[in-house]
PDB file of N, CA and C in Angstrom:
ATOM      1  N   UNK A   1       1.008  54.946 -83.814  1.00  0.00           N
ATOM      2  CA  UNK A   1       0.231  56.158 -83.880  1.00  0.00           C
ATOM      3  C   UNK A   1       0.957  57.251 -83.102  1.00  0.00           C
ATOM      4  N   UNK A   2       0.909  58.082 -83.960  1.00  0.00           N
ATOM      5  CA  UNK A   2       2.008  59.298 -83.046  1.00  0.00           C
ATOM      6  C   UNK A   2       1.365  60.063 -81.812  1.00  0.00           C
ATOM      7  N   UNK A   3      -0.314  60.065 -82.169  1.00  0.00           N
ATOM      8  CA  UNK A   3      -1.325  60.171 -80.943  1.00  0.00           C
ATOM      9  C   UNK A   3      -0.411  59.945 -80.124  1.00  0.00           C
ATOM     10  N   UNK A   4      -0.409  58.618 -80.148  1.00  0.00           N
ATOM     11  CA  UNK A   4      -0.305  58.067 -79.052  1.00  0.00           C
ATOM     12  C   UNK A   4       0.777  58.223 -78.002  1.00  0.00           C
ATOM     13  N   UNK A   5       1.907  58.316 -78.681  1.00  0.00           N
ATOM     14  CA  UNK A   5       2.597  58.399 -78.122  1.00  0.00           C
ATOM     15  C   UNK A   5       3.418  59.719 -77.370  1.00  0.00           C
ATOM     16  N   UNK A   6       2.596  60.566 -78.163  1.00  0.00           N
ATOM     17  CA  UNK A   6       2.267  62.462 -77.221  1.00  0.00           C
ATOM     18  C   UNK A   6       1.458  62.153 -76.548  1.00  0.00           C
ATOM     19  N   UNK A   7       0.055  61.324 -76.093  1.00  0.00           N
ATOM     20  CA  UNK A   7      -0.577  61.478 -75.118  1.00  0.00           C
ATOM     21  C   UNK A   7      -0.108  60.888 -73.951  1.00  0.00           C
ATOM     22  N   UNK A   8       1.409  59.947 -74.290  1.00  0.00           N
ATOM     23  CA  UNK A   8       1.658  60.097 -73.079  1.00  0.00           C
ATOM     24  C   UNK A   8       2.776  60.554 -72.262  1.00  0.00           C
ATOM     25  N   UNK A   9       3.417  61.561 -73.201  1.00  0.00           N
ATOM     26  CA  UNK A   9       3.691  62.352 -72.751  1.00  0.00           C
ATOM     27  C   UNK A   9       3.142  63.424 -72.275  1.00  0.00           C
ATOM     28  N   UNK A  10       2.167  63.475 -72.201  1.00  0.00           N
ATOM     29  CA  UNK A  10       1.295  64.833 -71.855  1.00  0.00           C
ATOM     30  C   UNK A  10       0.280  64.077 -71.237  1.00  0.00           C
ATOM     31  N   UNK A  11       0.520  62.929 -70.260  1.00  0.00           N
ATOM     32  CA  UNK A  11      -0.454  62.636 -69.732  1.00  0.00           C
ATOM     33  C   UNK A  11      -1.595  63.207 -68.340  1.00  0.00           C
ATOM     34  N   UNK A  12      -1.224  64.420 -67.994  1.00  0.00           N
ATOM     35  CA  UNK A  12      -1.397  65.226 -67.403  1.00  0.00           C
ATOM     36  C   UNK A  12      -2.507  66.454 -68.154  1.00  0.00           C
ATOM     37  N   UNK A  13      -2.294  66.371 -69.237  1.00  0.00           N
ATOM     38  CA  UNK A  13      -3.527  67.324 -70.686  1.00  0.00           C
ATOM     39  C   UNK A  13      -2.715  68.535 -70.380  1.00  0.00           C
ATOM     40  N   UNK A  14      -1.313  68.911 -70.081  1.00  0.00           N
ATOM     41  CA  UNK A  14      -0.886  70.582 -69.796  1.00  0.00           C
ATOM     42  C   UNK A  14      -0.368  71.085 -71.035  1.00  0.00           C
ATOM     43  N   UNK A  15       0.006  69.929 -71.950  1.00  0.00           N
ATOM     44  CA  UNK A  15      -0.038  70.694 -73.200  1.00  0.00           C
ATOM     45  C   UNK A  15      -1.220  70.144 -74.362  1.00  0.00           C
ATOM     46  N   UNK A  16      -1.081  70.541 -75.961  1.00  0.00           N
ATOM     47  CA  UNK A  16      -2.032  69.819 -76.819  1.00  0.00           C
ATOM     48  C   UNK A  16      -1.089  69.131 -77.682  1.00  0.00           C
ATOM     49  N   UNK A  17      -0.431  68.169 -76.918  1.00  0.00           N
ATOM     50  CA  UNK A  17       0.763  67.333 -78.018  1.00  0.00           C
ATOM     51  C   UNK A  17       0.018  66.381 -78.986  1.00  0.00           C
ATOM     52  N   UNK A  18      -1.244  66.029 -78.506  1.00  0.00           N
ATOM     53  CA  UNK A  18      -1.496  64.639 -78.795  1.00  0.00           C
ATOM     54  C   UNK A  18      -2.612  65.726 -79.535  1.00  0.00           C
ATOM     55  N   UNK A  19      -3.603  66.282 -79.064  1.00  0.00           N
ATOM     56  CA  UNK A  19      -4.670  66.959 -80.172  1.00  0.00           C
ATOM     57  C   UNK A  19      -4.831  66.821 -81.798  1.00  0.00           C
ATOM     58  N   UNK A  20      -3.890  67.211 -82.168  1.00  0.00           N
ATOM     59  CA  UNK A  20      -3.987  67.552 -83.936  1.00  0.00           C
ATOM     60  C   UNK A  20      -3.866  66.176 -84.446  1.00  0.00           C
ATOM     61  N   UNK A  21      -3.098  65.490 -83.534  1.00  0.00           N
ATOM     62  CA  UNK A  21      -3.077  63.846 -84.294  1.00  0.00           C
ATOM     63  C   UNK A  21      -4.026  63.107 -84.021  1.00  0.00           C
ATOM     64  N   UNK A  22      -4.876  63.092 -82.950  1.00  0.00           N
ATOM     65  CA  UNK A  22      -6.010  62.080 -82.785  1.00  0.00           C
ATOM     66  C   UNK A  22      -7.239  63.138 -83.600  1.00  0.00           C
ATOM     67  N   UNK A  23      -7.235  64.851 -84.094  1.00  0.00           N
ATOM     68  CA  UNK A  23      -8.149  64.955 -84.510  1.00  0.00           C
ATOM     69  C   UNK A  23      -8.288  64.554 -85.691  1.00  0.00           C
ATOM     70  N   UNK A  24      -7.083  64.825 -86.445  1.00  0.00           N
ATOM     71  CA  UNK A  24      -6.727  64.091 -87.642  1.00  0.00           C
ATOM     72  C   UNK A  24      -7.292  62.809 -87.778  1.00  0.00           C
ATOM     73  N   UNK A  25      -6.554  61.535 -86.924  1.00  0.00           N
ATOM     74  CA  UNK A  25      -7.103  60.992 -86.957  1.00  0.00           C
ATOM     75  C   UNK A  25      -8.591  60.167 -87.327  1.00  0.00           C
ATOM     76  N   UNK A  26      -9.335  60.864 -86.242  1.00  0.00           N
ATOM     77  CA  UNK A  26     -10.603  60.886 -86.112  1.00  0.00           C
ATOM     78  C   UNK A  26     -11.122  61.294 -87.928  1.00  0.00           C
ATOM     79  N   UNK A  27     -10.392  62.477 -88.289  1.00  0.00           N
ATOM     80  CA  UNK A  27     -10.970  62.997 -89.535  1.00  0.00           C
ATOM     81  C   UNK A  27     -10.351  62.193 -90.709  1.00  0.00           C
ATOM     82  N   UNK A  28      -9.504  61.398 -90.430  1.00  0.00           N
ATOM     83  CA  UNK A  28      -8.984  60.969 -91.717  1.00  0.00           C
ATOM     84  C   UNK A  28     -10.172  58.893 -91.866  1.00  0.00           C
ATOM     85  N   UNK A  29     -10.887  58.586 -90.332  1.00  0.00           N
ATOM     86  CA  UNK A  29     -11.133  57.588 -90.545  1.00  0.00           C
ATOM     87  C   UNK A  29     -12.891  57.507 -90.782  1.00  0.00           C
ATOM     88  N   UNK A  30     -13.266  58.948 -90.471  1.00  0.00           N
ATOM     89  CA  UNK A  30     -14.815  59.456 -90.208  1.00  0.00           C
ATOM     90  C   UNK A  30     -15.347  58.396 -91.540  1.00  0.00           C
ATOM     91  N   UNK A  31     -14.870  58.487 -92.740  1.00  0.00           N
ATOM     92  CA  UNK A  31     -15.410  57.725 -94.416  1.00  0.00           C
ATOM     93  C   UNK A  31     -15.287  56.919 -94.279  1.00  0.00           C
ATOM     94  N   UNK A  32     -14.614  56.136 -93.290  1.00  0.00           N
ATOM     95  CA  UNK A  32     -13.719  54.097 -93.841  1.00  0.00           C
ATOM     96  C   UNK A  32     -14.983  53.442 -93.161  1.00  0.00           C
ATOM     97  N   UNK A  33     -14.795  52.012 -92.768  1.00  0.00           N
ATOM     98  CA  UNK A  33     -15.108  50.991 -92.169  1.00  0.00           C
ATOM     99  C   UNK A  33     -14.436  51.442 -90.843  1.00  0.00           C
ATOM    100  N   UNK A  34     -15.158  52.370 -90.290  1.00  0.00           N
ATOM    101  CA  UNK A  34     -14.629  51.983 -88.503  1.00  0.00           C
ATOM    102  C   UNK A  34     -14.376  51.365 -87.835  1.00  0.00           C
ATOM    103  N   UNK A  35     -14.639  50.073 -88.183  1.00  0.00           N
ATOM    104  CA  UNK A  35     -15.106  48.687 -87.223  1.00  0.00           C
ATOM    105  C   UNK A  35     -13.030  48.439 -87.407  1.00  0.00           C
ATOM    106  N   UNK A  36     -12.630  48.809 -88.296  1.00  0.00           N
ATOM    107  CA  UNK A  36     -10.970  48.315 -88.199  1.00  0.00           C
ATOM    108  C   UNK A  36     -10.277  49.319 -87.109  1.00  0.00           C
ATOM    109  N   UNK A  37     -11.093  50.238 -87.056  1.00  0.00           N
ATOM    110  CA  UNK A  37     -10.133  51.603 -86.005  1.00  0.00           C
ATOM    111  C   UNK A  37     -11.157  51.350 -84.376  1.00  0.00           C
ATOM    112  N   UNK A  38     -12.255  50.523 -84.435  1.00  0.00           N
ATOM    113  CA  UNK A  38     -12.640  50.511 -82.943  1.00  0.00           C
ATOM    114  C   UNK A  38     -11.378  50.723 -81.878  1.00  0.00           C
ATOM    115  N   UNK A  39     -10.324  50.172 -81.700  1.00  0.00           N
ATOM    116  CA  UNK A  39     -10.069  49.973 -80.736  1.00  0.00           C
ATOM    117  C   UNK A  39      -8.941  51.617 -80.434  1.00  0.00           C
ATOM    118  N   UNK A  40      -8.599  51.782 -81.738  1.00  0.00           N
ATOM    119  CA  UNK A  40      -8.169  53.293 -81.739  1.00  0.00           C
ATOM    120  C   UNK A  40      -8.852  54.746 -81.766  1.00  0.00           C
ATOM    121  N   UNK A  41     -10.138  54.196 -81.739  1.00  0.00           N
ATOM    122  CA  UNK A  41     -11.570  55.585 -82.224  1.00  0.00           C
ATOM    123  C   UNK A  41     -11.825  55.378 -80.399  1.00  0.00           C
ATOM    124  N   UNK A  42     -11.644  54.640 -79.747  1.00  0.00           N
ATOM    125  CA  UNK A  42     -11.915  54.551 -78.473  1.00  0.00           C
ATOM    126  C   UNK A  42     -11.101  54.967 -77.713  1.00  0.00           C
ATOM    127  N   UNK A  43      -9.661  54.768 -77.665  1.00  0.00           N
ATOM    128  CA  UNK A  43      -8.290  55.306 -77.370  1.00  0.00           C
ATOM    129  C   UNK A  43      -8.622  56.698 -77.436  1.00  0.00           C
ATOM    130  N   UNK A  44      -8.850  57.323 -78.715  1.00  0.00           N
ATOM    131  CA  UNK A  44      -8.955  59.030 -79.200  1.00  0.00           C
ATOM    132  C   UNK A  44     -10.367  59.295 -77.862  1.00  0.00           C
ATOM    133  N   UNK A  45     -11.610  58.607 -78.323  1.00  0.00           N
ATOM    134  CA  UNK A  45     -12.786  59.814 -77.750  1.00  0.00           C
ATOM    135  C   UNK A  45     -11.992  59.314 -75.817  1.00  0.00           C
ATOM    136  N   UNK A  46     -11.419  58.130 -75.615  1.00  0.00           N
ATOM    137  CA  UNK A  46     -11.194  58.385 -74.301  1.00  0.00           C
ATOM    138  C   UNK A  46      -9.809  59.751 -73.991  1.00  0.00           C
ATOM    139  N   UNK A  47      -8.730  59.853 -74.390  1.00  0.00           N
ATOM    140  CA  UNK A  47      -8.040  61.036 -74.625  1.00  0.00           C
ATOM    141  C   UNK A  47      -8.693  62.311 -74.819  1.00  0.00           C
ATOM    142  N   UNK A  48      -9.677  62.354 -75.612  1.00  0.00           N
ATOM    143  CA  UNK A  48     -10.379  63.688 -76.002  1.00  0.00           C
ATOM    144  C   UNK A  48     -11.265  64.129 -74.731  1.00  0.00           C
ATOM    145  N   UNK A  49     -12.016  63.037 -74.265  1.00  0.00           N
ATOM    146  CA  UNK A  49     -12.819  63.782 -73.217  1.00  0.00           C
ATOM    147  C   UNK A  49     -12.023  63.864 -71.987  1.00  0.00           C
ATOM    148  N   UNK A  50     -11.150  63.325 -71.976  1.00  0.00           N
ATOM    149  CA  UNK A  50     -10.246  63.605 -70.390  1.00  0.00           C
ATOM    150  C   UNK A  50      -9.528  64.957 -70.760  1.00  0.00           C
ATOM    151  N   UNK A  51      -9.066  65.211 -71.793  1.00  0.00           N
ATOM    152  CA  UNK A  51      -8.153  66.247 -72.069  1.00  0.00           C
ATOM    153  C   UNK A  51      -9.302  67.652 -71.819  1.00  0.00           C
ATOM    154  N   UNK A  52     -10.530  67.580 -72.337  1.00  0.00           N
ATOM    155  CA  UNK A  52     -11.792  68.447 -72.439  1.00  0.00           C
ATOM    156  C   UNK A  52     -11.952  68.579 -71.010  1.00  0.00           C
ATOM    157  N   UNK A  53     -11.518  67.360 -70.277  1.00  0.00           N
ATOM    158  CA  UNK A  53     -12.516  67.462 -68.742  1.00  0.00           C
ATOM    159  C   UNK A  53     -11.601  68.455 -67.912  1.00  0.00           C
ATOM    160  N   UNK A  54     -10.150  68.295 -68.483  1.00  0.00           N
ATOM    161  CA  UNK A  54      -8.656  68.803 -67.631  1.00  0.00           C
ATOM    162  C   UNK A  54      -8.746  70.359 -68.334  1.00  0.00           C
ATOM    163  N   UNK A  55      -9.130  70.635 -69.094  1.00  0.00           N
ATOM    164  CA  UNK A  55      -9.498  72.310 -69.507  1.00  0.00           C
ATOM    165  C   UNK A  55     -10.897  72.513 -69.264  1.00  0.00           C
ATOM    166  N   UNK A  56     -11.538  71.982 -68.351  1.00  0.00           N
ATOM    167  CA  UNK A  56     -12.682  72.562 -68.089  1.00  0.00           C
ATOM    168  C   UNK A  56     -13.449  72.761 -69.262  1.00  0.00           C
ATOM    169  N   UNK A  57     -13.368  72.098 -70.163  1.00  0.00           N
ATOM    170  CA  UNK A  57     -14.913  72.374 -71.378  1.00  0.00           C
ATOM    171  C   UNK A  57     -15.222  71.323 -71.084  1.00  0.00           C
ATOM    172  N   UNK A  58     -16.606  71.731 -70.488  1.00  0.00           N
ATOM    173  CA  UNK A  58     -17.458  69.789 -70.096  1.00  0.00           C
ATOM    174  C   UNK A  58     -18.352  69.697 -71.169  1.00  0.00           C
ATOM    175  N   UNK A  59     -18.548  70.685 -72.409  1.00  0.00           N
ATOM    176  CA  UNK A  59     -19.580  70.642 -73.488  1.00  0.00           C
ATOM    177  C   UNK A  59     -18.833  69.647 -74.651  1.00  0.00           C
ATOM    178  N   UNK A  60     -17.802  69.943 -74.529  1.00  0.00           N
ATOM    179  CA  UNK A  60     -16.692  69.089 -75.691  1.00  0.00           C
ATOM    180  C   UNK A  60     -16.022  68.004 -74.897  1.00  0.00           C
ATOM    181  N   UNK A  61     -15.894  67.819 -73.555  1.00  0.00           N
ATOM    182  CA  UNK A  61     -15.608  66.317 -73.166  1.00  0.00           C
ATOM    183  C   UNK A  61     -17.112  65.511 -73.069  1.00  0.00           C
ATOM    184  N   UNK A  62     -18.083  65.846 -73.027  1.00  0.00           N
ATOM    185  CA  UNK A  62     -19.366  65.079 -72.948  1.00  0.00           C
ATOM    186  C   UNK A  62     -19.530  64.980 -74.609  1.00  0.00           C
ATOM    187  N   UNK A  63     -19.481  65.461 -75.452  1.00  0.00           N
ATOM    188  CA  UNK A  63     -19.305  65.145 -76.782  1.00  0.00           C
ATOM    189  C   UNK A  63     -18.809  63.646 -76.727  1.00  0.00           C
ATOM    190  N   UNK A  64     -17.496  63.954 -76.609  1.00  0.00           N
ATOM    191  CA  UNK A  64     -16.252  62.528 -76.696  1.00  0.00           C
ATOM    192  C   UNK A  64     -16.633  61.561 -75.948  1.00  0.00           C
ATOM    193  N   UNK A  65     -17.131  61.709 -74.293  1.00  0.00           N
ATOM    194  CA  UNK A  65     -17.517  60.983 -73.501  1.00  0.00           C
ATOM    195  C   UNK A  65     -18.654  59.617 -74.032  1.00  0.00           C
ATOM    196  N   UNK A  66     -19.695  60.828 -74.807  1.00  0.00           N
ATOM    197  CA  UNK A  66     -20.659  60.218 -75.318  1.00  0.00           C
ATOM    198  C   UNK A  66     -20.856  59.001 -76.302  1.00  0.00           C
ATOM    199  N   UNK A  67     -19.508  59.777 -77.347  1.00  0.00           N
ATOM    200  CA  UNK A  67     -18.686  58.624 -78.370  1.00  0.00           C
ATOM    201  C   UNK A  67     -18.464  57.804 -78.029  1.00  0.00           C
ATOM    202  N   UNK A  68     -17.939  57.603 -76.640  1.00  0.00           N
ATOM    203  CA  UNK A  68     -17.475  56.354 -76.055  1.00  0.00           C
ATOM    204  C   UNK A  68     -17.973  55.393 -75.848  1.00  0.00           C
ATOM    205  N   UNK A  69     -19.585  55.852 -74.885  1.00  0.00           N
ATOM    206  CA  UNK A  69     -20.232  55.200 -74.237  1.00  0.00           C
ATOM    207  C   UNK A  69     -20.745  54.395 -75.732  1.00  0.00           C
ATOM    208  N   UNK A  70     -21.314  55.217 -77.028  1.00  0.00           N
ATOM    209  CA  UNK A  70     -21.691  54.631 -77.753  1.00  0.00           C
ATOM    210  C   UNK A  70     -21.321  53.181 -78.376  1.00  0.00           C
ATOM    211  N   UNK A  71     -19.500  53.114 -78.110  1.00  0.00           N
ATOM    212  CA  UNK A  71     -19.217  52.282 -78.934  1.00  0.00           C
ATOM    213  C   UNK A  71     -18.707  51.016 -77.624  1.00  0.00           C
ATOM    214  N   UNK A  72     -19.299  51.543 -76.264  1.00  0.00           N
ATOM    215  CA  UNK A  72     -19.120  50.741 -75.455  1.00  0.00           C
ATOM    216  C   UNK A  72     -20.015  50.718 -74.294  1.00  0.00           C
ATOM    217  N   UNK A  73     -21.454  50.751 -74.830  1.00  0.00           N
ATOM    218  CA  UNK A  73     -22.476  51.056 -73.757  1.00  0.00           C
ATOM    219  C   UNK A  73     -22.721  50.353 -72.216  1.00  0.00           C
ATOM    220  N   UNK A  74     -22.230  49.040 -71.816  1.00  0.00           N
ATOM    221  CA  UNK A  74     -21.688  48.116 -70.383  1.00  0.00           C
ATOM    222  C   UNK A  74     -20.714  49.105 -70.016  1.00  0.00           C
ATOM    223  N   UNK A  75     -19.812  50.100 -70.365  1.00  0.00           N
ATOM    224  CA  UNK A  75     -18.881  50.124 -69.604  1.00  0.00           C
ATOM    225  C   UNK A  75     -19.077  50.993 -68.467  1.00  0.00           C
ATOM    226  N   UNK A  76     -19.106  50.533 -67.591  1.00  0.00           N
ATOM    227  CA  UNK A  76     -19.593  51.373 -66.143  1.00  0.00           C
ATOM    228  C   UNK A  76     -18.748  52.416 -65.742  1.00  0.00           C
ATOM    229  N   UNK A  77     -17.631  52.784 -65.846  1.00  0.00           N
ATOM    230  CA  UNK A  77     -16.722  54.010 -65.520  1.00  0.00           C
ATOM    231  C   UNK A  77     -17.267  55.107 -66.655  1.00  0.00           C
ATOM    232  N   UNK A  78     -17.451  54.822 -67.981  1.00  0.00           N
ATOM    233  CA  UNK A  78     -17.816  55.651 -68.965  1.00  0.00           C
ATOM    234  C   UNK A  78     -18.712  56.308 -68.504  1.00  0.00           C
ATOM    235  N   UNK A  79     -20.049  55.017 -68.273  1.00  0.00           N
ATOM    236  CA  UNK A  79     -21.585  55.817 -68.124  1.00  0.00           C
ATOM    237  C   UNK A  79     -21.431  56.685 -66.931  1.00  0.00           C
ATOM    238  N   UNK A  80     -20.653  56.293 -65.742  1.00  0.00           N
ATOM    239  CA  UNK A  80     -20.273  57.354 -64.747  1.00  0.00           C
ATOM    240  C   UNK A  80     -19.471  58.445 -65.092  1.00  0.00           C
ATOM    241  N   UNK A  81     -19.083  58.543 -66.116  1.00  0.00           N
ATOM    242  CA  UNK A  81     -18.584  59.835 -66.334  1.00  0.00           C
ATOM    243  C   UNK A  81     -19.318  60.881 -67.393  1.00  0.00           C
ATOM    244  N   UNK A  82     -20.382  60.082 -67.861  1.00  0.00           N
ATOM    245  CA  UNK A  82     -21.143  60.851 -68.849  1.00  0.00           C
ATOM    246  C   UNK A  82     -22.106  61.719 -67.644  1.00  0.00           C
ATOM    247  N   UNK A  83     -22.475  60.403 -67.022  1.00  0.00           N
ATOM    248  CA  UNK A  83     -23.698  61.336 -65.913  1.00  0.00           C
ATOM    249  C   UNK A  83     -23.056  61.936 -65.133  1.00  0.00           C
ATOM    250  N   UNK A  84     -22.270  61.931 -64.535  1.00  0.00           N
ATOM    251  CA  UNK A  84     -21.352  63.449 -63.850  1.00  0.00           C
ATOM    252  C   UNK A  84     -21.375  64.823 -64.337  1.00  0.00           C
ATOM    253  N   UNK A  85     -20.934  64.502 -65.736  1.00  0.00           N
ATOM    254  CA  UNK A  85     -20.915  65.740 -66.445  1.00  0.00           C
ATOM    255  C   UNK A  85     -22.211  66.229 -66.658  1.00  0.00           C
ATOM    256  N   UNK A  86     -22.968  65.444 -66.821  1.00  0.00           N
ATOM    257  CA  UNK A  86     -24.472  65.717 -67.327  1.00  0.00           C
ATOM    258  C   UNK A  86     -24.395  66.575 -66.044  1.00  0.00           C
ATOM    259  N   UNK A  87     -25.293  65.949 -65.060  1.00  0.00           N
ATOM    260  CA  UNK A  87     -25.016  66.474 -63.484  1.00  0.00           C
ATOM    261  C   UNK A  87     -24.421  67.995 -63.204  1.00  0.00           C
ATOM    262  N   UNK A  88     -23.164  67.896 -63.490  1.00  0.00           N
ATOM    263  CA  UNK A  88     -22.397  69.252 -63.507  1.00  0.00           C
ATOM    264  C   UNK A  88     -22.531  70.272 -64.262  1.00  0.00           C
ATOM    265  N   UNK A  89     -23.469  70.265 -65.696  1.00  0.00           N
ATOM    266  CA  UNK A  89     -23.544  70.838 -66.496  1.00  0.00           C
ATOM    267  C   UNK A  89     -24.794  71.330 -66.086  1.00  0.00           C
ATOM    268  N   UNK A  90     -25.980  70.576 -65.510  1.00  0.00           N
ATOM    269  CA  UNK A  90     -27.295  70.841 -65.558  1.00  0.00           C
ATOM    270  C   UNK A  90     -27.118  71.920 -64.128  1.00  0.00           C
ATOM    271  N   UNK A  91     -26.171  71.263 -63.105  1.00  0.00           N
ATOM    272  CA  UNK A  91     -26.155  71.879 -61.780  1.00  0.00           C
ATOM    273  C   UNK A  91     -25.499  73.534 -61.916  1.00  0.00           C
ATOM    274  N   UNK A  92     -24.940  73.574 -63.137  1.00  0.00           N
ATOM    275  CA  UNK A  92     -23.978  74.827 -63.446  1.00  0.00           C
ATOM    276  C   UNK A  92     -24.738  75.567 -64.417  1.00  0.00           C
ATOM    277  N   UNK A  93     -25.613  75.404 -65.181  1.00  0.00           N
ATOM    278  CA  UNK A  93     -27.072  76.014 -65.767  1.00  0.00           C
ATOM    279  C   UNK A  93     -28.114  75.939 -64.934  1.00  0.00           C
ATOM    280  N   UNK A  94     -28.191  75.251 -63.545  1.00  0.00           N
ATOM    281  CA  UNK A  94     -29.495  76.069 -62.512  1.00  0.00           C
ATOM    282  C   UNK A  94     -28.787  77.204 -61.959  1.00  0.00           C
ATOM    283  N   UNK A  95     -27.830  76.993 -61.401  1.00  0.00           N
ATOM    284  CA  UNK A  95     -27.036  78.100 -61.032  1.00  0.00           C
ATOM    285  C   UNK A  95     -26.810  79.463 -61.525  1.00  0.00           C
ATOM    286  N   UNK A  96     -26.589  79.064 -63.198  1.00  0.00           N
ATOM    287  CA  UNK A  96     -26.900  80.501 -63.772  1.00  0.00           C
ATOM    288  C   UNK A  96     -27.928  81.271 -64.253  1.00  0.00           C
ATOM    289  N   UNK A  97     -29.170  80.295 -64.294  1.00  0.00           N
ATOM    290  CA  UNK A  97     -30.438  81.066 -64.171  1.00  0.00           C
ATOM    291  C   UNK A  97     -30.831  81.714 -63.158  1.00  0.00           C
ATOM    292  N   UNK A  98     -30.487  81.275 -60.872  1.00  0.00           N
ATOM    293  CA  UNK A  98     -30.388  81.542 -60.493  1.00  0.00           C
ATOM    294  C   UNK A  98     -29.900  82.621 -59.996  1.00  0.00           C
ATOM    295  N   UNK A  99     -28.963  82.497 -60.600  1.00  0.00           N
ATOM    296  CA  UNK A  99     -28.294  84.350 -60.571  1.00  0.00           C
ATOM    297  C   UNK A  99     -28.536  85.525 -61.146  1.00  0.00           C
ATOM    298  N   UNK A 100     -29.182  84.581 -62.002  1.00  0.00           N
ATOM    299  CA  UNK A 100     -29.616  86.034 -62.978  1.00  0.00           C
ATOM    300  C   UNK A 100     -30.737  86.583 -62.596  1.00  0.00           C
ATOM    301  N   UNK A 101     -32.120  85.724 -61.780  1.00  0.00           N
ATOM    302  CA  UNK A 101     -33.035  86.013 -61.234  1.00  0.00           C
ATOM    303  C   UNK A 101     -32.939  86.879 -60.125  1.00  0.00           C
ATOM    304  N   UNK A 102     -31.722  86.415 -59.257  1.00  0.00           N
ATOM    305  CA  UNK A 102     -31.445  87.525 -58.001  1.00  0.00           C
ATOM    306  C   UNK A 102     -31.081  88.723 -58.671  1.00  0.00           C
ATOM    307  N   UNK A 103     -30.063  88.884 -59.723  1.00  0.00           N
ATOM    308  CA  UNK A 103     -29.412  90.051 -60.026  1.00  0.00           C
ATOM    309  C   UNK A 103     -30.721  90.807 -60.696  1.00  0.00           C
ATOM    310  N   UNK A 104     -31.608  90.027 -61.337  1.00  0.00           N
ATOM    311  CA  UNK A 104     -32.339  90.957 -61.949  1.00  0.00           C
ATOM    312  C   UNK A 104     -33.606  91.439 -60.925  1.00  0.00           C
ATOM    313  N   UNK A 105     -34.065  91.053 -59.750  1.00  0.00           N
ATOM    314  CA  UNK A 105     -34.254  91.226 -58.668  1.00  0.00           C
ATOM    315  C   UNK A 105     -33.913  92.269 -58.627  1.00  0.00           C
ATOM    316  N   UNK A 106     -32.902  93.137 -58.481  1.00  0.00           N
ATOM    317  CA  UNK A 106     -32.095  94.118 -57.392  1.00  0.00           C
ATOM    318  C   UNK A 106     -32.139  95.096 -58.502  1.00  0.00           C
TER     319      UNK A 106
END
C-alpha cells in the first residue's frame, strides 16, 4: 500500500504524503466486503485521526477516531483518545460561549 509507506515517511503529519492514498483508499473499499480490509481500514482511520489531531482539526480526527473505536471497541488507548477529544471539544465550546457572554456584556 503506497499509504503506507508515505505515512511513514511523514510520520510526524508535516506533510499530506500519505492523505490522497488512504482517502482513496477508504473510497475505493467503502462498496466491498470490509471484513478483507479490517486490518488496513484500521491502519487508515488510525493515520487519519493522528494526522487531524497534528493539524489541530479535532472535528475530523474524532470522526476517524470514532471509526476506530467502532471496529475495535476494548481498545483502551482508542477510547482514551476519543474522550479527550470529546473533553477538548466540549471544554473549547464552553469557552466560546463564555466569551461571547462577557463580550456581549460590555
Amino acid at each position: 500500500m503506497n499509504g503506507a509507506i508515505k505515512a511513514k515517511l511523514d510520520s510526524a503529519y508535516t506533510d499530506t504524503l500519505a492523505l490522497p492514498y488512504f482517502t482513496q483508499f477508504l473510497d475505493s473499499v467503502a462498496n466491498t466486503n470490509s471484513d478483507n480490509y479490517k486490518t488496513q481500514i484500521k491502519q487508515v482511520y488510525t493515520y487519519l485521526g493522528g494526522y487531524y489531531v497534528a493539524k489541530e482539526d479535532y472535528n475530523n480526527a474524532l470522526i476517524y477516531y470514532q471509526k476506530l473505536l467502532a471496529q475495535q471497541p476494548e481498545d483502551a488507548v482508542t477510547k482514551s483518545t476519543v474522550n479527550k477529544i470529546k473533553k477538548y471539544l466540549k471544554d473549547a465550546n464552553d469557552y466560546k460561549k463564555q466569551s461571547e457572554k462577557t463580550k456581549n456584556k460590555n
